[in-house]
Protein backbone atom coordinates (compact mmCIF):
# COMPACT_ATOMS: atom_id res chain seq x y z
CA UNK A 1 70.45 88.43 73.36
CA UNK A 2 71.46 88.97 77.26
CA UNK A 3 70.64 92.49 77.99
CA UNK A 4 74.36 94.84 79.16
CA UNK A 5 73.93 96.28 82.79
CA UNK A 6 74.05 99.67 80.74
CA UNK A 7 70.98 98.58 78.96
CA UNK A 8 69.43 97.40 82.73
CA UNK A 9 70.31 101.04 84.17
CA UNK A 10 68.79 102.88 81.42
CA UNK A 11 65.68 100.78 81.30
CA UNK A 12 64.95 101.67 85.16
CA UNK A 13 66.22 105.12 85.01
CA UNK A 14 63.06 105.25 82.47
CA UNK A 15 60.59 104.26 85.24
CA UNK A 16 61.34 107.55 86.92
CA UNK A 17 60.29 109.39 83.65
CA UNK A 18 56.66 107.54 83.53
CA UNK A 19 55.61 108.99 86.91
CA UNK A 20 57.54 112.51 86.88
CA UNK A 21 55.29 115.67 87.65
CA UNK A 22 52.88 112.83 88.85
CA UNK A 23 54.81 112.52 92.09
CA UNK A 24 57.31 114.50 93.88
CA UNK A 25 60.93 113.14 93.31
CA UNK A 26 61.10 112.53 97.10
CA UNK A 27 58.81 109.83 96.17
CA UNK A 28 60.25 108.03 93.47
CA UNK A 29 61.80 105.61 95.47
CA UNK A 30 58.45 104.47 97.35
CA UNK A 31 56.44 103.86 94.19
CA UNK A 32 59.30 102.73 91.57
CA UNK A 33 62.02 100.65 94.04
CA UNK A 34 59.13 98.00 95.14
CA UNK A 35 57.61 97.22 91.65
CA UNK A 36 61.06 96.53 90.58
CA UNK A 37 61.84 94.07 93.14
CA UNK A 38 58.42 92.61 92.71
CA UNK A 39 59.22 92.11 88.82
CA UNK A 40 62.57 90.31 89.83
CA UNK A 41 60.68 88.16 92.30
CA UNK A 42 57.56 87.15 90.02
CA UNK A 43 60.15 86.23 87.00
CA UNK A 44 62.18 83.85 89.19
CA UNK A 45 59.68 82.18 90.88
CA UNK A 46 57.91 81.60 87.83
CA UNK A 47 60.82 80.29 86.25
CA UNK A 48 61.29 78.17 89.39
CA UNK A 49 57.59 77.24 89.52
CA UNK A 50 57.66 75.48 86.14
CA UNK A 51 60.89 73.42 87.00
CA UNK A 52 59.26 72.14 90.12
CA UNK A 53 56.43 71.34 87.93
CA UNK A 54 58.52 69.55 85.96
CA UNK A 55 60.08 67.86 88.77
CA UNK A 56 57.30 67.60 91.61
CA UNK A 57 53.70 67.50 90.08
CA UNK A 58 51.13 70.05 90.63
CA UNK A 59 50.90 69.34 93.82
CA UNK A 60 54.08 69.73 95.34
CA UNK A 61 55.03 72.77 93.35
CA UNK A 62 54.46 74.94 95.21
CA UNK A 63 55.58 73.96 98.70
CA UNK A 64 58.00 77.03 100.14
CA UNK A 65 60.64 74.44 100.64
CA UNK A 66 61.31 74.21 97.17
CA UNK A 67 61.99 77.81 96.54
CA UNK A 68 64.96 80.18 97.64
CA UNK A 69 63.07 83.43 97.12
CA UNK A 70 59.97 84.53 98.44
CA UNK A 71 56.63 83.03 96.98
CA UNK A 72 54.44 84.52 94.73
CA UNK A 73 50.67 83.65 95.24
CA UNK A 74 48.53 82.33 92.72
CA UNK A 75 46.40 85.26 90.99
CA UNK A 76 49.49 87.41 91.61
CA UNK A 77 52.42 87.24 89.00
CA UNK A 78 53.54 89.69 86.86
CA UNK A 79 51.74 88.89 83.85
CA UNK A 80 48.24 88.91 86.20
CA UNK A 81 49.34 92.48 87.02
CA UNK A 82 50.25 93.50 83.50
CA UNK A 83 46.42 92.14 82.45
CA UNK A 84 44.81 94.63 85.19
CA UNK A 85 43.59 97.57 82.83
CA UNK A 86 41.05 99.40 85.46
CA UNK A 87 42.25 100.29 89.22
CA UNK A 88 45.83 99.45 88.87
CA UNK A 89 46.28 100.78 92.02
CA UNK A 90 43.97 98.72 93.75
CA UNK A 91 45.35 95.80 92.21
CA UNK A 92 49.18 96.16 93.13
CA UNK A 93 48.52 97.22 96.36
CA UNK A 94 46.17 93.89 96.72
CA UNK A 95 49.17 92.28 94.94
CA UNK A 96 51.55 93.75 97.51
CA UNK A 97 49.21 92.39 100.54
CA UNK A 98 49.38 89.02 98.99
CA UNK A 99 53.02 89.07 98.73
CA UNK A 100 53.02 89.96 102.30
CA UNK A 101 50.79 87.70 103.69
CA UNK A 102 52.28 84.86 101.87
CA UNK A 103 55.88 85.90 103.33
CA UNK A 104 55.77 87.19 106.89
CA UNK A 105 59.26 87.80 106.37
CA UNK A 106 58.45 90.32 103.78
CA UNK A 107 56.35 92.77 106.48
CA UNK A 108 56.83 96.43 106.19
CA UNK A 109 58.85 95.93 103.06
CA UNK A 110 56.06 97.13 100.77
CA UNK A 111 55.11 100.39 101.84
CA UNK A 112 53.52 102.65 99.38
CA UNK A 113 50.02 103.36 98.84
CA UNK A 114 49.30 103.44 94.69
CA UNK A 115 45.77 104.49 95.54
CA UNK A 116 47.13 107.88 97.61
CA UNK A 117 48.61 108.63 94.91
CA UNK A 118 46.31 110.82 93.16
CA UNK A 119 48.25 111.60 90.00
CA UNK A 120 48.70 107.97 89.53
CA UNK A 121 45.93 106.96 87.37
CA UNK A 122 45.31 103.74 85.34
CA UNK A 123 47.49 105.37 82.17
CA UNK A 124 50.54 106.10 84.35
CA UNK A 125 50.67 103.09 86.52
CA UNK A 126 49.49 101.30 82.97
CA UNK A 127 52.63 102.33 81.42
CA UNK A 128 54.81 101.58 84.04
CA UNK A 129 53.70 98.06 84.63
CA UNK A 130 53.91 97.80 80.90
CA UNK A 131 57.66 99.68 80.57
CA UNK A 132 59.08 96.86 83.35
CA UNK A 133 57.60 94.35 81.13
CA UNK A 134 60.22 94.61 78.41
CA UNK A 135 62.80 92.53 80.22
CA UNK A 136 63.13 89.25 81.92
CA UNK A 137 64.63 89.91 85.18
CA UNK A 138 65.12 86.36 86.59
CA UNK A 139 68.57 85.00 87.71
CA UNK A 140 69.05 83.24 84.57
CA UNK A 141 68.11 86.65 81.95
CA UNK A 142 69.86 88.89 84.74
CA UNK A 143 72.31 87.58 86.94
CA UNK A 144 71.74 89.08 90.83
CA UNK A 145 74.95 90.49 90.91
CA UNK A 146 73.84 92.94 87.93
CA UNK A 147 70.72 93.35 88.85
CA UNK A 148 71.94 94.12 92.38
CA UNK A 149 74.22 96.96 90.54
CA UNK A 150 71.56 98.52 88.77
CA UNK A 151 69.40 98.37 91.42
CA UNK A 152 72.00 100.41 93.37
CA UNK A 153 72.41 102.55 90.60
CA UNK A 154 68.31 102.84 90.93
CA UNK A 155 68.60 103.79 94.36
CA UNK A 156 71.81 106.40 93.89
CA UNK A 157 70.07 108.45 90.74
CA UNK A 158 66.47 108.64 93.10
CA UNK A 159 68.97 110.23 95.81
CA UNK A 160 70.13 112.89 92.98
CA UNK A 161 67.07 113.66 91.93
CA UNK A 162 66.30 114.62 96.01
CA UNK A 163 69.34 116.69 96.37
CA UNK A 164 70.76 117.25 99.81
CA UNK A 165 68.13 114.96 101.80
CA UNK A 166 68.99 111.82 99.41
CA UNK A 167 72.23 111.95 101.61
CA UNK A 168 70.25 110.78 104.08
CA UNK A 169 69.94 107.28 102.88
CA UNK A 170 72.82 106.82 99.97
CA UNK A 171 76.39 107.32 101.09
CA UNK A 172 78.57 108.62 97.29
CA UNK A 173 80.30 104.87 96.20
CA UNK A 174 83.50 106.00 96.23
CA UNK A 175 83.24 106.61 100.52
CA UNK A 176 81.68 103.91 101.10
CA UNK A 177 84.21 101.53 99.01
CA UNK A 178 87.03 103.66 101.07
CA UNK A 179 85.42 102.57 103.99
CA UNK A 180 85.04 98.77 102.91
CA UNK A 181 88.71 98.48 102.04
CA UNK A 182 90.06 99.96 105.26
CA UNK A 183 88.54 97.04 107.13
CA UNK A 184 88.70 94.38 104.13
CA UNK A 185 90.39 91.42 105.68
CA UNK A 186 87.58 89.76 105.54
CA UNK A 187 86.38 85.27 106.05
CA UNK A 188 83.71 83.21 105.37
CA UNK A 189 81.71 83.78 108.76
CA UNK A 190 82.33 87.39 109.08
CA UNK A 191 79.16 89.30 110.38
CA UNK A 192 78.63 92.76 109.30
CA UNK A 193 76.55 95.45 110.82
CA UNK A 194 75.26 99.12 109.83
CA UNK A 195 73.35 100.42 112.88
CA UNK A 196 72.25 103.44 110.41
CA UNK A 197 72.09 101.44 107.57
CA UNK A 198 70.39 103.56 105.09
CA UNK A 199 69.42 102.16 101.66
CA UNK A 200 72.35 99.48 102.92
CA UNK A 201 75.23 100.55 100.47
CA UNK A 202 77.60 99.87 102.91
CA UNK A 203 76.73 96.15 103.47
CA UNK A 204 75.87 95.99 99.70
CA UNK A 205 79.79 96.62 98.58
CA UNK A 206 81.27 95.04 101.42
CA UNK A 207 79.45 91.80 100.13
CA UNK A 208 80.67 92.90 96.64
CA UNK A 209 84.00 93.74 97.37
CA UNK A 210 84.22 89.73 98.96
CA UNK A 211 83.29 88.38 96.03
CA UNK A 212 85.13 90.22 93.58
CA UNK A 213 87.94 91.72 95.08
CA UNK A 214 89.02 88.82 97.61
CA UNK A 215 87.27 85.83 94.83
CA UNK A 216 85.02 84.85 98.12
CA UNK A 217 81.53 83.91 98.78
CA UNK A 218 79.17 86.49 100.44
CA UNK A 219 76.35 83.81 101.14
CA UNK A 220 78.92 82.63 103.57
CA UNK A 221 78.66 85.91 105.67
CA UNK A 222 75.65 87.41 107.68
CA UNK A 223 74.43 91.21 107.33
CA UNK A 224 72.68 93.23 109.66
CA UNK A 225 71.45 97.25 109.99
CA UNK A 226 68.75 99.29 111.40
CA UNK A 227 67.33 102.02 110.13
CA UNK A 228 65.06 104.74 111.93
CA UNK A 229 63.28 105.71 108.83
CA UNK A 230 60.64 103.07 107.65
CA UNK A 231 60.73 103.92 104.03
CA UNK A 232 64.36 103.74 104.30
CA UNK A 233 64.28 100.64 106.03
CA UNK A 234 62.29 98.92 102.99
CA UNK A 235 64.40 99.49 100.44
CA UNK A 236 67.32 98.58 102.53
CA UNK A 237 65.91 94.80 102.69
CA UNK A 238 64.83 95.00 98.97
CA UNK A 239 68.38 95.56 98.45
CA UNK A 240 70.15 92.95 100.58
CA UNK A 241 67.27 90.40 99.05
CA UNK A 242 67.68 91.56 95.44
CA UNK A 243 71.65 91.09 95.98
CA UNK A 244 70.63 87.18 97.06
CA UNK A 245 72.37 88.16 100.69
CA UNK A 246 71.32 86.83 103.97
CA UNK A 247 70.53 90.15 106.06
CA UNK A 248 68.03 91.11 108.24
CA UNK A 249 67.35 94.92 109.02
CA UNK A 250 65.50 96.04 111.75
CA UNK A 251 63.77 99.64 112.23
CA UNK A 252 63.88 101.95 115.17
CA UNK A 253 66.47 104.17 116.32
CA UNK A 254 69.74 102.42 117.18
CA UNK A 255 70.90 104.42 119.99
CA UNK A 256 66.93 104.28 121.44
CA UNK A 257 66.02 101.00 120.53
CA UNK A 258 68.51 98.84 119.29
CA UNK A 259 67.38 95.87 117.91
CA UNK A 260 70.73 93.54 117.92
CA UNK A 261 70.84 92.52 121.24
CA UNK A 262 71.77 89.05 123.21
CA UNK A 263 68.77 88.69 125.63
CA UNK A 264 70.76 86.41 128.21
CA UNK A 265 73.83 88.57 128.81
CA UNK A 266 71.82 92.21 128.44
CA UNK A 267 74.79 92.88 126.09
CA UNK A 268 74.68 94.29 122.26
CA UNK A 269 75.01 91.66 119.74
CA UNK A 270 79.05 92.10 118.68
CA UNK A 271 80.13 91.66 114.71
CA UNK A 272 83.19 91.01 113.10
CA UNK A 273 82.67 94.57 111.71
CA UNK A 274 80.64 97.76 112.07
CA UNK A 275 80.60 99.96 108.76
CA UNK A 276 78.37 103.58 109.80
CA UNK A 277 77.49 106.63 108.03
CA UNK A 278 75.90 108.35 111.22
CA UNK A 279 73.79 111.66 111.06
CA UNK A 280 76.50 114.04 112.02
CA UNK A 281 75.59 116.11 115.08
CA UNK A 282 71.96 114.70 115.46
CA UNK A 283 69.58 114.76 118.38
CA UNK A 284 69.69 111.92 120.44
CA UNK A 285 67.97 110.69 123.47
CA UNK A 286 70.20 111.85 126.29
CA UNK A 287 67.68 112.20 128.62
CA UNK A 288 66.12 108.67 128.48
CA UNK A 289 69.30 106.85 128.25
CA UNK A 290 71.26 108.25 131.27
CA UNK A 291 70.95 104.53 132.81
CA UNK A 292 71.23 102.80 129.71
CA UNK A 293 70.88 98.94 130.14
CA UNK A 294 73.55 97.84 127.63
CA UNK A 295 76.56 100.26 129.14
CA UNK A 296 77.33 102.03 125.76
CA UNK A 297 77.99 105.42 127.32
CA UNK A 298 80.29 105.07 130.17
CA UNK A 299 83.50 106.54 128.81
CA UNK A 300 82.88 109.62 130.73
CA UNK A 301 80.03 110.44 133.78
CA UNK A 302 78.75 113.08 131.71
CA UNK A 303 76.93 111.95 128.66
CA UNK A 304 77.42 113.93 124.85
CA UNK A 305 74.87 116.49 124.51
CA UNK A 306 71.49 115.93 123.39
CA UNK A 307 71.75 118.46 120.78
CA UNK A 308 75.54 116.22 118.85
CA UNK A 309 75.07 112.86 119.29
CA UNK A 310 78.39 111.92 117.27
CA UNK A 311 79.96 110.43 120.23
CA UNK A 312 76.80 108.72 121.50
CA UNK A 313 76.95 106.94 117.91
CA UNK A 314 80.86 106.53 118.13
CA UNK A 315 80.24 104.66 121.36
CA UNK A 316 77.15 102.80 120.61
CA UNK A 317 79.83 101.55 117.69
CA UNK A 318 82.44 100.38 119.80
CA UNK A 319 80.31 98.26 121.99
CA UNK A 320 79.04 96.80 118.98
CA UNK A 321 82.58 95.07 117.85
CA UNK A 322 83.62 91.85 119.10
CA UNK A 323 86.35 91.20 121.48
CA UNK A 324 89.94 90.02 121.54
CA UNK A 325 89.65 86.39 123.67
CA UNK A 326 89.77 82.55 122.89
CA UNK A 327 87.83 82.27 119.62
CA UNK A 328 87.97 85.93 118.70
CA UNK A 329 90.33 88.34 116.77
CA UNK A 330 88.64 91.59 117.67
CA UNK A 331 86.15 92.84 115.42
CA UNK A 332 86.94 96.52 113.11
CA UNK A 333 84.68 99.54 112.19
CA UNK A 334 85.28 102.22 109.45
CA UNK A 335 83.14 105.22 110.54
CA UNK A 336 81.86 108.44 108.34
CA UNK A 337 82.42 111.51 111.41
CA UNK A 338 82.35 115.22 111.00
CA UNK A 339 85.60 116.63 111.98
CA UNK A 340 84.37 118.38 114.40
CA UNK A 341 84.55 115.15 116.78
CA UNK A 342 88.01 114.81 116.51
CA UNK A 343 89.22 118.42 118.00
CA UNK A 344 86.34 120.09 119.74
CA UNK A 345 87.16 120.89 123.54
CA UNK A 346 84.16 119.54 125.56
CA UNK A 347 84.17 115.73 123.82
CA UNK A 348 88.09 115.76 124.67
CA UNK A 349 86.72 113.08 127.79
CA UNK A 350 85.58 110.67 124.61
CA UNK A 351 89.00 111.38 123.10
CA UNK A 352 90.73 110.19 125.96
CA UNK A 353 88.68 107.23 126.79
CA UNK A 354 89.01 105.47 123.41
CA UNK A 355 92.81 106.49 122.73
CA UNK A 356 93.44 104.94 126.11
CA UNK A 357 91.59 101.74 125.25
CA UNK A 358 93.91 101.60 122.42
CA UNK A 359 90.54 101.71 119.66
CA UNK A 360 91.80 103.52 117.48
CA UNK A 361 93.64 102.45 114.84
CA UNK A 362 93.61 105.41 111.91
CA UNK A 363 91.46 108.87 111.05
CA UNK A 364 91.60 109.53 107.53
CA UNK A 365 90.75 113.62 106.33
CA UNK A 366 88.41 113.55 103.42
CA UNK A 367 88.14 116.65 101.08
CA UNK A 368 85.13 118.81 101.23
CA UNK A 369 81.65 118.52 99.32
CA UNK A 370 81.81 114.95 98.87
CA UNK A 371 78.62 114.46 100.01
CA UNK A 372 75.12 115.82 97.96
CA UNK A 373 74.96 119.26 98.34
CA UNK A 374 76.57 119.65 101.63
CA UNK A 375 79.87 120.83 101.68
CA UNK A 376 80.49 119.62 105.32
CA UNK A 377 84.26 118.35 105.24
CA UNK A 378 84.52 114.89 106.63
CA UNK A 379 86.87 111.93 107.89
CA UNK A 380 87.42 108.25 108.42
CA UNK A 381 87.48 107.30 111.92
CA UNK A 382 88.94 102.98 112.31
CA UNK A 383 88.34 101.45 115.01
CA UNK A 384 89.53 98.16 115.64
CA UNK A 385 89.20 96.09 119.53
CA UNK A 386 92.13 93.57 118.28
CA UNK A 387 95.21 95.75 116.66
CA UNK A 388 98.03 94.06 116.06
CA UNK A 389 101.11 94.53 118.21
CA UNK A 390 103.33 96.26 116.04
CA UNK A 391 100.03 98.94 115.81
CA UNK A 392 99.53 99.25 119.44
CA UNK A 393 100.05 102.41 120.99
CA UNK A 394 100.07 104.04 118.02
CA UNK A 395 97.17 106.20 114.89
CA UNK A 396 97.90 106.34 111.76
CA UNK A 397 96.66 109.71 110.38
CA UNK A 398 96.13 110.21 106.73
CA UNK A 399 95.42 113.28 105.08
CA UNK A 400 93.62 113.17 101.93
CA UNK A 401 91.95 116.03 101.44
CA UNK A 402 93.97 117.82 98.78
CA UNK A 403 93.79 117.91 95.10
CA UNK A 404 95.74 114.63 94.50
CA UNK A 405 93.08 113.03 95.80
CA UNK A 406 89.84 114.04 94.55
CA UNK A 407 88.48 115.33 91.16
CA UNK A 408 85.49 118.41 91.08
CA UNK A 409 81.98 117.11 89.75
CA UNK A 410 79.77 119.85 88.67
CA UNK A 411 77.69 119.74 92.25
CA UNK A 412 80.49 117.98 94.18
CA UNK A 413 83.79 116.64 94.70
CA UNK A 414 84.43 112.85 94.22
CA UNK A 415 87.52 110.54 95.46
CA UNK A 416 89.32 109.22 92.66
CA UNK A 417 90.64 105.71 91.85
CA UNK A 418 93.93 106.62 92.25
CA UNK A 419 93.46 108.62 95.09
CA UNK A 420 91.41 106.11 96.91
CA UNK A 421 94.47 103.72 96.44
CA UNK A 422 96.97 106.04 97.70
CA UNK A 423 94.83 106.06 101.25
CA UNK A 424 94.64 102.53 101.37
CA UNK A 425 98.49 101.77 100.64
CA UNK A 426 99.43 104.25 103.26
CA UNK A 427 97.45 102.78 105.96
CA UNK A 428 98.06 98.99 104.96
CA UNK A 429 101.81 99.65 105.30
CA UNK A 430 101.73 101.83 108.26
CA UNK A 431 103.58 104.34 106.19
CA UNK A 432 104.29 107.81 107.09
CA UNK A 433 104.56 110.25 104.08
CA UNK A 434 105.30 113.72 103.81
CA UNK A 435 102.39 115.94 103.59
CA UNK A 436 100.26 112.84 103.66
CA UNK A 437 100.15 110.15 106.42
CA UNK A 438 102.06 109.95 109.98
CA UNK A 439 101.97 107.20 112.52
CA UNK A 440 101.64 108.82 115.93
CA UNK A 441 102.40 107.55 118.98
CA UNK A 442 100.07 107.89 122.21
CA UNK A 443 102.33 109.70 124.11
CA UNK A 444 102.32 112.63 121.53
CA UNK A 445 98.52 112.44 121.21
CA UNK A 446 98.44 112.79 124.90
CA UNK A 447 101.14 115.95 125.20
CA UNK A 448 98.55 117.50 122.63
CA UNK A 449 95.71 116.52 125.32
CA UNK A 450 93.97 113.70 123.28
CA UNK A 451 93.41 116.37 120.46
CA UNK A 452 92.99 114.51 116.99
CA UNK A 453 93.13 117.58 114.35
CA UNK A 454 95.12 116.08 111.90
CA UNK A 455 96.88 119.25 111.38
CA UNK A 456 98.57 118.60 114.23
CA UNK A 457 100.24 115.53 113.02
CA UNK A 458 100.42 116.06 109.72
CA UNK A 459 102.11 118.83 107.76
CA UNK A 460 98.67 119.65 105.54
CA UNK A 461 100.08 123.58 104.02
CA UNK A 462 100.69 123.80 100.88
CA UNK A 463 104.84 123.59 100.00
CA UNK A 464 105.81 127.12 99.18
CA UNK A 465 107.71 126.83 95.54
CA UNK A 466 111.40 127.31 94.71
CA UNK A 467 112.38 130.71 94.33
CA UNK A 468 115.16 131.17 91.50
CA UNK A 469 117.41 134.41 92.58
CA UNK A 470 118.69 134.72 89.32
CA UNK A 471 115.13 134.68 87.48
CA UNK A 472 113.40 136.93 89.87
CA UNK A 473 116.61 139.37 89.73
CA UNK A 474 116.35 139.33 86.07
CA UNK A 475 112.35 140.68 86.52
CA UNK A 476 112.85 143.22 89.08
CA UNK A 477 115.66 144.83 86.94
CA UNK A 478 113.07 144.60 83.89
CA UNK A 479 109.97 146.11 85.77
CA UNK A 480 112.85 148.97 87.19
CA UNK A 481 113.72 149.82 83.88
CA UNK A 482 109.84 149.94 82.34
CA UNK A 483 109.34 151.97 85.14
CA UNK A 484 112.21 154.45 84.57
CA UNK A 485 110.69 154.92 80.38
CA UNK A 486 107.48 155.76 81.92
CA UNK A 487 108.58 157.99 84.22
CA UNK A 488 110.82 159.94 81.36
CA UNK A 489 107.30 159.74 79.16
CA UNK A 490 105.74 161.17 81.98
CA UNK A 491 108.19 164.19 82.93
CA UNK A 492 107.62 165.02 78.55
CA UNK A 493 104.07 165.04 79.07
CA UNK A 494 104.58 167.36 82.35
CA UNK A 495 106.76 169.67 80.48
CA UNK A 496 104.75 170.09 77.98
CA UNK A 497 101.81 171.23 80.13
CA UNK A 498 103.86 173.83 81.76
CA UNK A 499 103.38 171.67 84.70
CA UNK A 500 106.59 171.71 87.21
């Protein structure tokens, strides 16, 4: 009998309870995230392997060719894992090299070092090997698309169990699907691009989203993201390879070192869309990138500070979408900011230069704690290089951060379905609502000098109620006449003390 994607979840979320108090739950994710993956791989290719068999000979079987995942070496499936009883952490590291080796693409994908790993002794890593063993987890037991899910789901519950530094690497679903949908006009061709990618959640559901949202085919679009953090930057391609997505990520910093570049032009590499979930108010190499060789910072002679490098990312962003000409529409970007980037008085210069360039298309205000433990309140910032005429000139500013919009989790706050909806009509029909969304033009941005508070534009206080005269009358003549009885009670009492 198939096994449900509930089933799947719960059977990884049991991996995590092999190896707790062996390892710190900051680690889970090193030691746990790659074994899956290898399981996944070793199951298909062996399924694979015997059909070429079948087909090929001996031989021929194993020729890479033939196989659309990476190959497993002889000496290292699964099942020649599973029979290791003494130094299992010798043998999947070795098992890890192999993989490696055998794949160049696979290179700093497999990270961890079992043998480190003191607490992880031949009856824990036993147990675990023994645990993923239960289920199949080829294409035909487990199609990718739920495996891809509960992988995600892997990744998401290793983020809770870190707490506020899990946000570092796993944007909450419900932001990043908001972010996906505000950009979603989406083709066969599109490229897509994260240059903080993360555990690549964003990428992930746009490819999702394509498939079952819009019925199309996400093999038929290219994914890219970098990712400064090498751990994070495994598990990122785990997860576009485990999805069965054609991605490459790249490490290094992308404002440092960015990786997407066209080497004959000395320009960025541009994408149909950007989709970011920057480290808000970050260090960032001012210093070294006063000159910088691709232009990104030029919307002003002075550069952001090196101590808030929002608008160093917000502009890296922007030169990173394509451009309105002969074969191009423009490309769009949906981008997580603090809202501190769209009112404070020194970046004002950024404001301008982008609002002038006609960029920006909508800011959306998010409620509060959305993110794990961090009750920074956030917004939406949409870019797009190609707006269409009836948008030009013009933001759309949405205000979503009240109660209709969100529902209170027991550590934070979370957008709801219908909430998320209610954002994404309003901007899709340009609507203006009361309380809630307001197309502005430029000229009124400007009178405010390029200030984007959304308070400005939008009426965000709460609607004072309806006082009934009648009603209230009826009250105050009450509470005067329960005050005259306790006043006559009172003169009694005084009277009866001899008090005047």
């Amino acid at each position: 009998m198939p096994i449900s994607l509930d089933e799947l979840e719960s059977h990884l979320f049991k991996c995590a309870d092999i190896i707790r108090d062996a390892v710190d739950p900051t680690d889970y994710k090193e030691y746990i995230l790659p074994l899956v993956y290898y399981k996944s791989i070793s199951d298909e290719f062996e399924k694979q392997y015997a059909e070429n068999v079948e087909e090929y000979g001996e031989d021929f079987a194993r020729r890479n060719n033939l196989y659309d995942i990476p190959v497993v070496p002889e000496g290292y499936l699964w099942e020649d894992i599973r029979a290791v009883s003494d130094n299992v952490d010798q043998a999947l590291n070795e098992a890890f090299d192999a993989l490696t080796e055998e794949n160049p693409e696979l290179t700093g994908v497999f990270r961890a070092d079992y043998i480190d790993a003191d607490a992880l002794d031949d009856d824990r890593l036993g147990k675990l090997v023994e645990h993923l063993s239960k289920h199949d987890l080829d294409r035909d037991s487990v199609p990718p698309d739920m495996l891809g899910e509960a992988y995600m789901d892997l990744v998401r519950h290793f983020a809770e169990e870190e707490g506020k530094s899990g946000g570092q690497f796993f944007t909450p679903p419900h932001i990043v699907n908001l972010c996906v949908r505000l950009v979603d006009e989406f083709e066969d061709g599109h490229t897509f691009h994260d240059p903080t990618v993360g555990s690549g959640g964003m990428l992930i559901e746009a490819a999702r989203y394509y498939r079952e949202e819009q019925g199309g085919d996400p093999t038929k679009m290219t994914f890219t993201g970098q990712e400064v953090n090498p751990d994070i930057s495994a598990i990122a391609k785990m997860n576009l390879s485990i999805h069965g997505l054609d991605g490459e990520i790249e490490r290094e910093d992308s404002l440092s070192s960015p990786a997407f570049t066209d080497d004959d032009s000395n320009e960025l590499t541009r994408f149909d869309r950007v989709l970011a979930n920057f480290p808000f108010s970050a260090n960032w190499a001012k210093d070294d990138l006063q000159d910088d060789p691709y232009g990104r910072f030029n919307w002003h002679e002075k550069l952001p500070r090196a101590d808030r490098g929002d608008y160093a990312f917000i502009m890296h962003i922007a030169e990173q979408l394509k451009r309105p000409g002969r074969d191009e529409t423009g490309g769009k970007a949906a981008v997580v900011i603090p809202h501190g980037v769209l009112f404070r008085k020194r970046e004002g210069k950024y404001r301008e230069h982008m609002l002038e360039e006609d960029i920006v298309e909508a800011i959306v205000g998010l409620p509060e704690s959305l993110f794990q433990n961090n009750s920074i309140p956030s917004a939406i910032l949409v870019l797009n290089t190609g707006k269409p005429a009836e948008r030009e000139d013009e933001v759309q500013f949405i205000h979503a951060a009240d109660e209709a919009f969100y529902e209170e989790l027991s550590n934070q706050n979370e957008l709801t379905e219908d909430g998320l909806d209610h954002i994404v009509e309003n901007f899709r029909e340009w609507a203006t609502e009361e309380r809630v969304s307001r197309t502005v033009s430029l000229d009124e941005i400007r009178e405010n000098d390029y200030n984007l508070n959304i308070a400005l534009y939008v009426d965000t206080t709460e609607p004072e109620e309806d006082i009934d005269v009648e009603e209230e009358l009826v009250k105050l003549r009450e509470l005067q006449a329960e005050r005259e009885e306790i006043e006559a009670t009172m003169t009694e009492h005084m009277e009866a003390l001899n008090y005047e």
